[in-house]
N, C-alpha and C. Protein backbone atom coordinates (compact mmCIF):
# COMPACT_ATOMS: atom_id res chain seq x y z
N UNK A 1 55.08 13.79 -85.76
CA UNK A 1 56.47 13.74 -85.36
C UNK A 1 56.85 15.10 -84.79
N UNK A 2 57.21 14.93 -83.58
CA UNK A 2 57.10 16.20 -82.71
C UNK A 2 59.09 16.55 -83.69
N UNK A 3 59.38 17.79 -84.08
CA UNK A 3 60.74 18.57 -84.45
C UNK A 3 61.45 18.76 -82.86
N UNK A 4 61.14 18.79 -82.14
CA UNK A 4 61.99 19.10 -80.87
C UNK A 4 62.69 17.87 -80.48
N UNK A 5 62.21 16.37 -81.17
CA UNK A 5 63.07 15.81 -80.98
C UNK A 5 63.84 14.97 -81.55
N UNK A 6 64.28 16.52 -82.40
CA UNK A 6 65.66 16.17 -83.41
C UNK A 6 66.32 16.80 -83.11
N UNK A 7 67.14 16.50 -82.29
CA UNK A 7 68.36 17.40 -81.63
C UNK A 7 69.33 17.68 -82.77
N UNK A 8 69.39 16.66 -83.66
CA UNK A 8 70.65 16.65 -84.50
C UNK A 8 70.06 17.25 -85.62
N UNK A 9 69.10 18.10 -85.87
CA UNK A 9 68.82 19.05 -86.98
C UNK A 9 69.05 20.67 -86.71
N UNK A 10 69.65 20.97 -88.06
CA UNK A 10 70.08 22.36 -87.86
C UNK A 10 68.90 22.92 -87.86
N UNK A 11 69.29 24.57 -87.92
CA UNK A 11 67.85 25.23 -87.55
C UNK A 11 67.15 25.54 -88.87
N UNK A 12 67.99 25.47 -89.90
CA UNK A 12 67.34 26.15 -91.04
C UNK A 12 66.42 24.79 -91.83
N UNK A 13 67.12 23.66 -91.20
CA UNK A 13 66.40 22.40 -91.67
C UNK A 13 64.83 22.25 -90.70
N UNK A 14 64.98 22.93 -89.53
CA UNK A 14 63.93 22.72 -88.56
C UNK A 14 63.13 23.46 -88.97
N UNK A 15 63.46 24.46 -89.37
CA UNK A 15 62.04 25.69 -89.91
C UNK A 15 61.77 25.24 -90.94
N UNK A 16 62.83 24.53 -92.21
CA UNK A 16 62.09 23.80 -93.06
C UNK A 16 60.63 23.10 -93.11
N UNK A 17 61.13 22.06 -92.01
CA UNK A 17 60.07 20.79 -91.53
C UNK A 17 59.11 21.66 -90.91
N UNK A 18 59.38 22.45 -90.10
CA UNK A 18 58.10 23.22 -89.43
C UNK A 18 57.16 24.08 -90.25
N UNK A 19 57.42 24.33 -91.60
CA UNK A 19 56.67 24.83 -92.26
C UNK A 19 55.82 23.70 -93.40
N UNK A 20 56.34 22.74 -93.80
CA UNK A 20 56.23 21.38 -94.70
C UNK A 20 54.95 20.47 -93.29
N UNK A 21 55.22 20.69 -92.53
CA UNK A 21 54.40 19.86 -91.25
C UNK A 21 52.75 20.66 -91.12
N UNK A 22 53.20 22.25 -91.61
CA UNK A 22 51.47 22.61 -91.78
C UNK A 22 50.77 22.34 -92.55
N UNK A 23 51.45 21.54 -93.89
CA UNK A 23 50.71 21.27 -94.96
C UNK A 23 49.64 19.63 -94.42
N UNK A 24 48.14 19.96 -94.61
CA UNK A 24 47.91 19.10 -94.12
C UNK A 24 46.60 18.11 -94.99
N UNK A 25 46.54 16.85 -95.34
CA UNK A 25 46.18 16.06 -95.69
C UNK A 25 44.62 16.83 -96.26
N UNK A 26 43.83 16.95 -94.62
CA UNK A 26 42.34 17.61 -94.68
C UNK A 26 42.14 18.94 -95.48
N UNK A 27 43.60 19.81 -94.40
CA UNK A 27 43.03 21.61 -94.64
C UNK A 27 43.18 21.86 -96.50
N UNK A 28 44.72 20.98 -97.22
CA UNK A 28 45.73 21.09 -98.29
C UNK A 28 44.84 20.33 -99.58
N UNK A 29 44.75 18.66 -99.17
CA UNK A 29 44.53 18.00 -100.24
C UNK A 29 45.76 17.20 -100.11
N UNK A 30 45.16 16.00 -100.47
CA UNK A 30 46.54 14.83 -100.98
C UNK A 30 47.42 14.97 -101.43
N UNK A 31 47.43 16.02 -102.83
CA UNK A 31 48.08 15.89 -103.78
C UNK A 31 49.80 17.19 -102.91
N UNK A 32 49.13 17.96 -102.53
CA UNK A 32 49.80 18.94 -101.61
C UNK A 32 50.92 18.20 -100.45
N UNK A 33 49.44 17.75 -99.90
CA UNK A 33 50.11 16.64 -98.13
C UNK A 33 51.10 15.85 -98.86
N UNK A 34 51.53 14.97 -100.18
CA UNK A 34 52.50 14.32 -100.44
C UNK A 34 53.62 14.95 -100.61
N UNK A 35 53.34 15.86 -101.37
CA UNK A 35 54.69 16.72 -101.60
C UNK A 35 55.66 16.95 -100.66
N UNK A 36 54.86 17.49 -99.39
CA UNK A 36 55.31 17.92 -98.13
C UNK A 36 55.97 16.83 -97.37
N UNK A 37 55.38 15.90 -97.57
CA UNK A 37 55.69 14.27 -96.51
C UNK A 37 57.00 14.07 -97.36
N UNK A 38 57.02 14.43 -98.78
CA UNK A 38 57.91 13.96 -99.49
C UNK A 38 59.01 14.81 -99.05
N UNK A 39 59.10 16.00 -99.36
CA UNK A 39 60.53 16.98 -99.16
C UNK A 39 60.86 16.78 -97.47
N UNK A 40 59.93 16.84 -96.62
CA UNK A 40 60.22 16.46 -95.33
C UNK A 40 61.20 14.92 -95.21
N UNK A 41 60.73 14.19 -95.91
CA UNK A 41 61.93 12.74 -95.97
C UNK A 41 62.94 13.14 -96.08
N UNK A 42 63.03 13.71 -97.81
CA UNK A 42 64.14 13.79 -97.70
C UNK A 42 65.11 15.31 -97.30
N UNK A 43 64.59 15.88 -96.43
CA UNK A 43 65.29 16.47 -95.30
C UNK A 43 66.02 15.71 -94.94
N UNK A 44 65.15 14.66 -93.72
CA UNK A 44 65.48 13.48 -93.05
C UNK A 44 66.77 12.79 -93.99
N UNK A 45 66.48 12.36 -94.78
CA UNK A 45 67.41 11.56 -95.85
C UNK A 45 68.95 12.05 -95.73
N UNK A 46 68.97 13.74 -96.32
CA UNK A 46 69.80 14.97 -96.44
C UNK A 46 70.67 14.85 -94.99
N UNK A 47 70.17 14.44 -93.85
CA UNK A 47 71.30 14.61 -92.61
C UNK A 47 71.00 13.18 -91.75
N UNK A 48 70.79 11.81 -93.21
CA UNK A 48 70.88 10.74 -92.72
C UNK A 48 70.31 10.01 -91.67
N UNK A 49 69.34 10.83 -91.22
CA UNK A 49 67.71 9.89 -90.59
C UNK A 49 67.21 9.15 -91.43
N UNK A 50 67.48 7.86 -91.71
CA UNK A 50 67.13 7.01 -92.32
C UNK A 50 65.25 6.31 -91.87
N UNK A 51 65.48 6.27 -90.99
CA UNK A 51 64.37 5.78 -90.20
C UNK A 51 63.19 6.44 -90.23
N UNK A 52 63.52 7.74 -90.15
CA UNK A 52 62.45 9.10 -90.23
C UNK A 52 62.19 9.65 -91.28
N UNK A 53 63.34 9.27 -92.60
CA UNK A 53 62.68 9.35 -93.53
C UNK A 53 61.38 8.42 -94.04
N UNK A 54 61.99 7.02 -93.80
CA UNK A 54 61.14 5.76 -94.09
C UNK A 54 59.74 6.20 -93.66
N UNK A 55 59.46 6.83 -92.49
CA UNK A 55 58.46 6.75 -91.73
C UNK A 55 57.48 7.70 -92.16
N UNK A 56 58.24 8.80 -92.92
CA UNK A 56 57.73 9.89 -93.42
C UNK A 56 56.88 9.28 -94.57
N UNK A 57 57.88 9.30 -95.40
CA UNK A 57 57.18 8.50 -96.55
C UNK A 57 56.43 7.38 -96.74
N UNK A 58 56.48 6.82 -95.56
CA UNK A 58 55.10 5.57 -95.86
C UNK A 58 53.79 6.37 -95.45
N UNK A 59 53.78 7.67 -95.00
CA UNK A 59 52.27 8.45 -94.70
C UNK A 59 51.81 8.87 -95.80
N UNK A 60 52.45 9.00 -97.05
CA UNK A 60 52.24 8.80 -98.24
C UNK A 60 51.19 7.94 -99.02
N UNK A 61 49.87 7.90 -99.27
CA UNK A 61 48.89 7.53 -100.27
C UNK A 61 48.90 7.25 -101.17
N UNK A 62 48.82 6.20 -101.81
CA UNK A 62 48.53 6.11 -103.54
C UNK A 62 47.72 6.99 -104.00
N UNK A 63 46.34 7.02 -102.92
CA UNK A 63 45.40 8.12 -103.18
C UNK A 63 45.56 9.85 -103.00
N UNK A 64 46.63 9.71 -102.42
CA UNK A 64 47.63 11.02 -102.07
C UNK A 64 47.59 11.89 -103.37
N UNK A 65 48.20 10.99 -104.40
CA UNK A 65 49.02 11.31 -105.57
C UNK A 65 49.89 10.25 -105.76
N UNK A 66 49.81 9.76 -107.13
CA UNK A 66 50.44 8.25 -107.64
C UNK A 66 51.65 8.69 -108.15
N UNK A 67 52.04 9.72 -108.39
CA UNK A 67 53.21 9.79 -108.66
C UNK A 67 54.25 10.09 -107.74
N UNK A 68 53.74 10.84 -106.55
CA UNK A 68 54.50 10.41 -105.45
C UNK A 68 54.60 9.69 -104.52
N UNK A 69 53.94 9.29 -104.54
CA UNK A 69 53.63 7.78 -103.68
C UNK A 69 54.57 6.94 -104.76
N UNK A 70 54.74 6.62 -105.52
CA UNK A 70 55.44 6.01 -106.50
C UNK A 70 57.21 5.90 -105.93
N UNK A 71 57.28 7.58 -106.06
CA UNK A 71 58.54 7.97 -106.17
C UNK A 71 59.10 8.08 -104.35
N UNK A 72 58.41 8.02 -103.52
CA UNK A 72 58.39 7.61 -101.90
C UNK A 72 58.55 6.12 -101.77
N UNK A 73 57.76 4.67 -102.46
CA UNK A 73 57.88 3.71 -102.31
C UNK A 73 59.30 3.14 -102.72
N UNK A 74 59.77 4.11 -104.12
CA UNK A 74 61.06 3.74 -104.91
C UNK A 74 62.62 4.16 -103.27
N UNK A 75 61.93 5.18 -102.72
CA UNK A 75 62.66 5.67 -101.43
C UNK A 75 62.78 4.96 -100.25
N UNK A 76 61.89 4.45 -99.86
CA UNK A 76 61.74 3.67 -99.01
C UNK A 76 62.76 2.34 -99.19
N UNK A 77 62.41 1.88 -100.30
CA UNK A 77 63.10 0.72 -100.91
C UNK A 77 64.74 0.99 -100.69
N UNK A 78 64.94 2.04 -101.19
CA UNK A 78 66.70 2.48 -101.10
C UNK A 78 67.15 2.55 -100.01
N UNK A 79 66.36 3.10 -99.20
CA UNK A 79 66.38 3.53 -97.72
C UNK A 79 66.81 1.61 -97.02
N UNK A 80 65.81 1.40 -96.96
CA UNK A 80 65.97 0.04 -96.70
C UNK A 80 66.87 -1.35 -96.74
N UNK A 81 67.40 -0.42 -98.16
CA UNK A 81 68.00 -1.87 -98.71
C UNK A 81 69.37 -1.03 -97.89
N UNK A 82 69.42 -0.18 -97.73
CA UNK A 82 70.75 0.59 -97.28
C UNK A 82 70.87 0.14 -95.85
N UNK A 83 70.03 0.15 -94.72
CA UNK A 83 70.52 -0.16 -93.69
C UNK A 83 70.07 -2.25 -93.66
N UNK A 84 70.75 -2.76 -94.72
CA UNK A 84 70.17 -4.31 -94.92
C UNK A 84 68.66 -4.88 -94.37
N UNK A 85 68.16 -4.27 -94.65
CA UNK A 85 66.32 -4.79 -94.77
C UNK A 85 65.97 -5.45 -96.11
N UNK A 86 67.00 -5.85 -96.68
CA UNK A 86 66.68 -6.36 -98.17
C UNK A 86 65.46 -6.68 -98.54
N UNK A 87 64.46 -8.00 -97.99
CA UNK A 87 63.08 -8.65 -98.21
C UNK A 87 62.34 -7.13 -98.00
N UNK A 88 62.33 -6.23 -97.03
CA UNK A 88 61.57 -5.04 -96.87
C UNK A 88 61.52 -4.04 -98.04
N UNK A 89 62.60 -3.74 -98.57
CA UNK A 89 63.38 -3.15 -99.38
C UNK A 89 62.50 -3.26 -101.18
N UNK A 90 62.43 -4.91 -101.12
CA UNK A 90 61.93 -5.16 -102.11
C UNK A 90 60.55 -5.29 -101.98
N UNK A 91 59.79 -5.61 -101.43
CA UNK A 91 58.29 -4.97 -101.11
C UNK A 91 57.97 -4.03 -101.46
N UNK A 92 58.86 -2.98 -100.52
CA UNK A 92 58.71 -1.39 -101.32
C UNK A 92 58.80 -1.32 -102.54
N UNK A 93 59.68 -1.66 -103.31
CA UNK A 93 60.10 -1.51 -104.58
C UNK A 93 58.83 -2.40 -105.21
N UNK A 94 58.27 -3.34 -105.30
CA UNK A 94 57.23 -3.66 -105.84
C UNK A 94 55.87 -3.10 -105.82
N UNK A 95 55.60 -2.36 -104.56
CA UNK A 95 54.65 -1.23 -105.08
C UNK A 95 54.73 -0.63 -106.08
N UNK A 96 55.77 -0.24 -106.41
CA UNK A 96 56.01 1.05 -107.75
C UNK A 96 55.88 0.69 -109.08
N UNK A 97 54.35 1.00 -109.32
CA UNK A 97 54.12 1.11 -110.72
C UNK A 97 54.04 1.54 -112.06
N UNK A 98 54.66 1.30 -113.14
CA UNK A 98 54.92 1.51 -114.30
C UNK A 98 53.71 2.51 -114.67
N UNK A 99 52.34 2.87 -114.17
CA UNK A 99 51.32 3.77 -114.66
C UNK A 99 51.49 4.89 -113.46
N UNK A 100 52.18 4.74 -112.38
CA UNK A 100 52.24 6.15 -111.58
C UNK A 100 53.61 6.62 -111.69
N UNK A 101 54.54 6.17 -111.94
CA UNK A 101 55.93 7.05 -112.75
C UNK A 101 56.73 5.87 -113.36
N UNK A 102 56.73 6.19 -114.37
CA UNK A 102 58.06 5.44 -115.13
C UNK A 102 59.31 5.06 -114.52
N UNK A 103 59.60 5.96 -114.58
CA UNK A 103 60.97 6.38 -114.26
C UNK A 103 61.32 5.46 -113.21
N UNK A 104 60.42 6.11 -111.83
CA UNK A 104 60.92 5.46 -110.88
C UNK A 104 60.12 3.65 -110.37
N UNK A 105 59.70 3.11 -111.56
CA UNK A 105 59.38 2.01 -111.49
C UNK A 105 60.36 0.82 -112.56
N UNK A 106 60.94 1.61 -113.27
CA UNK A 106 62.41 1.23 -113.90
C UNK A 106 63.48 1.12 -113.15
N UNK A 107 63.79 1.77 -112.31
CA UNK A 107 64.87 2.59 -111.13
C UNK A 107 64.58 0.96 -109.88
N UNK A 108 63.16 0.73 -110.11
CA UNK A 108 62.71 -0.34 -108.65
C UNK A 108 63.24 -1.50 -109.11
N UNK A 109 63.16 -1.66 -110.38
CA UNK A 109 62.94 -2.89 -111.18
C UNK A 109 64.56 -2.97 -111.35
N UNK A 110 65.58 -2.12 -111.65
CA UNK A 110 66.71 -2.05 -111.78
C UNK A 110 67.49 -2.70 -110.39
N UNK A 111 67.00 -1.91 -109.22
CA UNK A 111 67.40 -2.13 -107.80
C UNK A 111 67.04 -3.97 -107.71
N UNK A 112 65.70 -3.99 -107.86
CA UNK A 112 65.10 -5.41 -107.67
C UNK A 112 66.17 -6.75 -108.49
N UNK A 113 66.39 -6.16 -109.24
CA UNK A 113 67.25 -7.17 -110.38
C UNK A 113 68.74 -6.91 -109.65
N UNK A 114 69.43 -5.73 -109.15
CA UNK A 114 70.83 -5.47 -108.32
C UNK A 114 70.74 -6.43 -107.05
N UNK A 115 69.63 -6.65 -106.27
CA UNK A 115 69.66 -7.27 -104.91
C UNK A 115 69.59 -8.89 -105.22
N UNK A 116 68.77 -9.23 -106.69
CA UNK A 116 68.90 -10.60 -106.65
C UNK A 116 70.27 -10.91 -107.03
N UNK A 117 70.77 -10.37 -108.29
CA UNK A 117 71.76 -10.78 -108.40
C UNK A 117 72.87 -10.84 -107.19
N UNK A 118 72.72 -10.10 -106.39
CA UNK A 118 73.85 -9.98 -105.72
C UNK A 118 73.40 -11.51 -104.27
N UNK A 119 72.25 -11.60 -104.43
CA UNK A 119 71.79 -13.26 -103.95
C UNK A 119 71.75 -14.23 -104.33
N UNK A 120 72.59 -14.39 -105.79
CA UNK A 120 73.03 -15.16 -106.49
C UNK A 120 71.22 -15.90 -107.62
N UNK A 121 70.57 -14.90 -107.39
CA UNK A 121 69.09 -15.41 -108.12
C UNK A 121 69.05 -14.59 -109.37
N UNK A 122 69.68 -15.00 -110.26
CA UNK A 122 69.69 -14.59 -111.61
C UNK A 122 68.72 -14.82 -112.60
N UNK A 123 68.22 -15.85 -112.34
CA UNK A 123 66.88 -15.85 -113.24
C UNK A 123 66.03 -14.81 -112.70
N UNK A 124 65.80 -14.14 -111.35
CA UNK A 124 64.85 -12.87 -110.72
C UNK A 124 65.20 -12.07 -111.06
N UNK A 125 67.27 -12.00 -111.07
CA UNK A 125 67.23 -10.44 -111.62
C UNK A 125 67.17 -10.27 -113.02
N UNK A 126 67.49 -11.54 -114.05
CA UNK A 126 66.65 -11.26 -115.20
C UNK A 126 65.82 -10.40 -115.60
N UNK A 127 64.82 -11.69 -114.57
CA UNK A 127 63.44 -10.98 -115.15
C UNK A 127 63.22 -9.79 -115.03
N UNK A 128 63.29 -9.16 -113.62
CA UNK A 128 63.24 -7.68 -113.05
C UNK A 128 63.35 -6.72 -114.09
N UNK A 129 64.96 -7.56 -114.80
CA UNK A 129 65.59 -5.88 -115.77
C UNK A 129 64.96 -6.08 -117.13
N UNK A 130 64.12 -7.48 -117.36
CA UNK A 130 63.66 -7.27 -118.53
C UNK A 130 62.39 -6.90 -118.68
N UNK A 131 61.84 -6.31 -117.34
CA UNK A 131 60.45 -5.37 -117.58
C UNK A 131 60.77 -4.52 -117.94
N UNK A 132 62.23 -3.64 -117.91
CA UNK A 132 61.98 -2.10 -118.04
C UNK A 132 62.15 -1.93 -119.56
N UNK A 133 61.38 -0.99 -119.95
CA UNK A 133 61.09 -0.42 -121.43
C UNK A 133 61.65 0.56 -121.37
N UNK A 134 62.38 1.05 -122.96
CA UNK A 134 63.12 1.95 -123.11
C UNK A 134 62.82 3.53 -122.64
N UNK A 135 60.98 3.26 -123.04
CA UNK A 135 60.49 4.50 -122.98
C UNK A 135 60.23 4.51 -121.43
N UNK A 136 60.56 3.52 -120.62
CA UNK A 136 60.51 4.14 -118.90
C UNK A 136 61.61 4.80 -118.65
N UNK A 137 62.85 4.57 -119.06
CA UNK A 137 64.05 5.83 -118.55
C UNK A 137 64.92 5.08 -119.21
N UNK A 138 65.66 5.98 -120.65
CA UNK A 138 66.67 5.56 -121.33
C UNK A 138 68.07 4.75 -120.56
N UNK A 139 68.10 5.82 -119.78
CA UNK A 139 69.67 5.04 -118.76
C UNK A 139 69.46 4.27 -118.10
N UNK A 140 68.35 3.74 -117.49
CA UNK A 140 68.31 2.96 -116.68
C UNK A 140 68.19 1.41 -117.44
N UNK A 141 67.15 1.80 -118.46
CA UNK A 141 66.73 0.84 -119.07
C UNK A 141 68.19 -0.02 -120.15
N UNK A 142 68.95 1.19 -120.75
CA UNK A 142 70.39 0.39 -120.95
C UNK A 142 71.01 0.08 -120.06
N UNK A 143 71.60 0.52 -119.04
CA UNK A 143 71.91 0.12 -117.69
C UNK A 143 71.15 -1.82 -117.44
N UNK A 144 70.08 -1.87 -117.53
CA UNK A 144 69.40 -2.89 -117.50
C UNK A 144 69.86 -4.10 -118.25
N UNK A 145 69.81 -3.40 -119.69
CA UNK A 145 70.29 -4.31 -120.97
C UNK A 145 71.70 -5.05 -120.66
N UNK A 146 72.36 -3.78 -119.98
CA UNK A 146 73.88 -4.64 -120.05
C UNK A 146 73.78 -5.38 -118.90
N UNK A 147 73.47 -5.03 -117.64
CA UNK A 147 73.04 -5.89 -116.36
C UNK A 147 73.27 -7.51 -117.03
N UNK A 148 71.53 -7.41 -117.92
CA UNK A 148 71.38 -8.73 -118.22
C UNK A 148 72.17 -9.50 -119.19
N UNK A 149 73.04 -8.80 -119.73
CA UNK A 149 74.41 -9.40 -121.12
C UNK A 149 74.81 -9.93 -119.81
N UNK A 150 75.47 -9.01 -118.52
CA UNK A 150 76.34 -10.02 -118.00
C UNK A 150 76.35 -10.94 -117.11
N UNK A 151 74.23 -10.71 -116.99
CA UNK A 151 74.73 -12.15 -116.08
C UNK A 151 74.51 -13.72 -117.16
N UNK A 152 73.57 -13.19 -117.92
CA UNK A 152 73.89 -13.98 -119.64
C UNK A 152 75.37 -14.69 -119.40
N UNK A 153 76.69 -13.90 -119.45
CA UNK A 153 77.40 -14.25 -119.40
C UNK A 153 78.19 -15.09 -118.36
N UNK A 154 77.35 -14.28 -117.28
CA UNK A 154 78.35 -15.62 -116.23
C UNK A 154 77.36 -17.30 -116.33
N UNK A 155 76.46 -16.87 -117.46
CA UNK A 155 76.08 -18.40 -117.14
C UNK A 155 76.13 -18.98 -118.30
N UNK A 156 77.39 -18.41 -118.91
CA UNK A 156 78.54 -19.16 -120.31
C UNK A 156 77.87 -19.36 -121.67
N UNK A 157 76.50 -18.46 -121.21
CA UNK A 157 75.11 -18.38 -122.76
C UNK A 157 75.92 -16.97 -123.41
N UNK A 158 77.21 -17.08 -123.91
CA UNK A 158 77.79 -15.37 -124.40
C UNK A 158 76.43 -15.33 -125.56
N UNK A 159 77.17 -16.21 -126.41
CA UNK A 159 75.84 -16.07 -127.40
C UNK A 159 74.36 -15.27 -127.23
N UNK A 160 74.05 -15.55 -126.61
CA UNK A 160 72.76 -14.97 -125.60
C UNK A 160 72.89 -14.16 -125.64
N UNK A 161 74.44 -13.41 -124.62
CA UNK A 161 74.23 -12.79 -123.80
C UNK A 161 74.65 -11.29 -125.22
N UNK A 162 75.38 -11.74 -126.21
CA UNK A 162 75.75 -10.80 -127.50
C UNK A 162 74.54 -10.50 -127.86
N UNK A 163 73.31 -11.28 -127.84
CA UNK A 163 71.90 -10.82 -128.40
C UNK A 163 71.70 -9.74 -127.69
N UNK A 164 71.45 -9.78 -126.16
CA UNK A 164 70.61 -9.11 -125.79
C UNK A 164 71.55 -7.81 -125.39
N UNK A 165 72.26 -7.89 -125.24
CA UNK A 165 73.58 -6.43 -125.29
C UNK A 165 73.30 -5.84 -126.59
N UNK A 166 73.59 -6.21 -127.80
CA UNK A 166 72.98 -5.77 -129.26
C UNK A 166 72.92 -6.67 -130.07
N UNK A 167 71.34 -6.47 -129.74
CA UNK A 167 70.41 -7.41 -130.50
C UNK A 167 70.55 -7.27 -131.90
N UNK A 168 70.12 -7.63 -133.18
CA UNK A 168 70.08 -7.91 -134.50
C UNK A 168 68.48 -7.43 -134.54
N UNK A 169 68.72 -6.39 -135.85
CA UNK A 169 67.60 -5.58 -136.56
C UNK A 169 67.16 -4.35 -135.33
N UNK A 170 67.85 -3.84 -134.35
CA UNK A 170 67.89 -2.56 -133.24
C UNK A 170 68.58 -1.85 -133.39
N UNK A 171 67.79 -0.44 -133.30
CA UNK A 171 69.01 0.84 -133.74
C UNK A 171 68.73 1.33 -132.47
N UNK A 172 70.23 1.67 -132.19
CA UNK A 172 70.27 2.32 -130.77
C UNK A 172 70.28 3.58 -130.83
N UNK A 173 70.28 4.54 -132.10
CA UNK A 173 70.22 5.89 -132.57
C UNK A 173 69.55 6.72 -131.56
N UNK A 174 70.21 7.53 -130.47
CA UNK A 174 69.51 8.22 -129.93
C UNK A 174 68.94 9.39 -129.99
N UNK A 175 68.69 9.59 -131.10
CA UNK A 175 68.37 10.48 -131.85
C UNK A 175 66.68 10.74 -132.24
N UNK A 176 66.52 9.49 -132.28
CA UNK A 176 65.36 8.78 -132.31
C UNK A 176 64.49 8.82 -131.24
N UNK A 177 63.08 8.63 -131.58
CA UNK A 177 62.20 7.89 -130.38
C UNK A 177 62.25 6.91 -130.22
């Protein structure tokens, strides 16, 4: 991606990218070349090149480094679902696996379960939010819990939906592991 033709980047963002652009796959190593592909996105991201971020980050490897490749696929997905690519959106987001970052495979699974519901497919976004485990990302994963109380609820199972909001014999003590 030639920098000269981003007219609409400042200069301190251009020397950014022009220094992130020497890092290279062969001379660096994968694990390096992702990083770089990565902060270069979200440059792109930062002054709303949506497109150029996307593009960035799919040069991104599993074999790169799984944890950023992880956390690029979780990007892509956002990216996507933002300018309505929804079906694209969620592709991305299904790359992202629970053994190359937590976090942001909770975060996919969260999004994945936000787009069905909002397509009226509630049994998908169910399921989605009931992969995520506590120990993948506390907030997200309650975030999740209540998700699923309420769509429990719009489908008049309250009962249900009181279980799985707070369940019987669960301490929510966060204090705890």
């Amino acid at each position: 991606m030639n920098i000269d033709d981003m007219e609409s980047l400042d200069e301190e963002t251009r020397k950014e990218i022009e220094e992130l652009q020497k890092v290279t796959r062969e001379k660096d190593g994968g694990e390096a070349f992702a990083k770089a592909q990565f902060n270069i996105a979200l440059a792109f991201l930062d002054k709303g090149m949506l497109t150029d971020a996307i593009s960035t980050w799919m040069s991104i490897k599993k074999s790169d480094d799984p944890v950023m490749y992880a956390r690029a696929q979780f990007n892509i997905g956002f990216c996507l679902n933002k300018i309505e690519r929804t079906k694209d959106a969620l592709n991305a987001w299904s790359n992202v696996k629970r053994e190359n970052d937590a976090s942001s495979y909770a975060r996919a699974k969260l999004n994945t379960g936000v787009v069905s519901a909002k397509n009226n497919d509630l049994v998908k976004a169910m399921s989605a939010w009931a992969k995520i485990e506590r120990s993948d990302n506390l907030e997200v994963y309650l975030q999740a819990q209540l998700n699923i109380g309420r769509a429990l609820e719009k489908t008049n199972d309250t009962e249900k939906a009181l279980d799985i909001v707070n369940p019987p014999n669960k301490c929510y003590d966060c204090s705890k592991p």
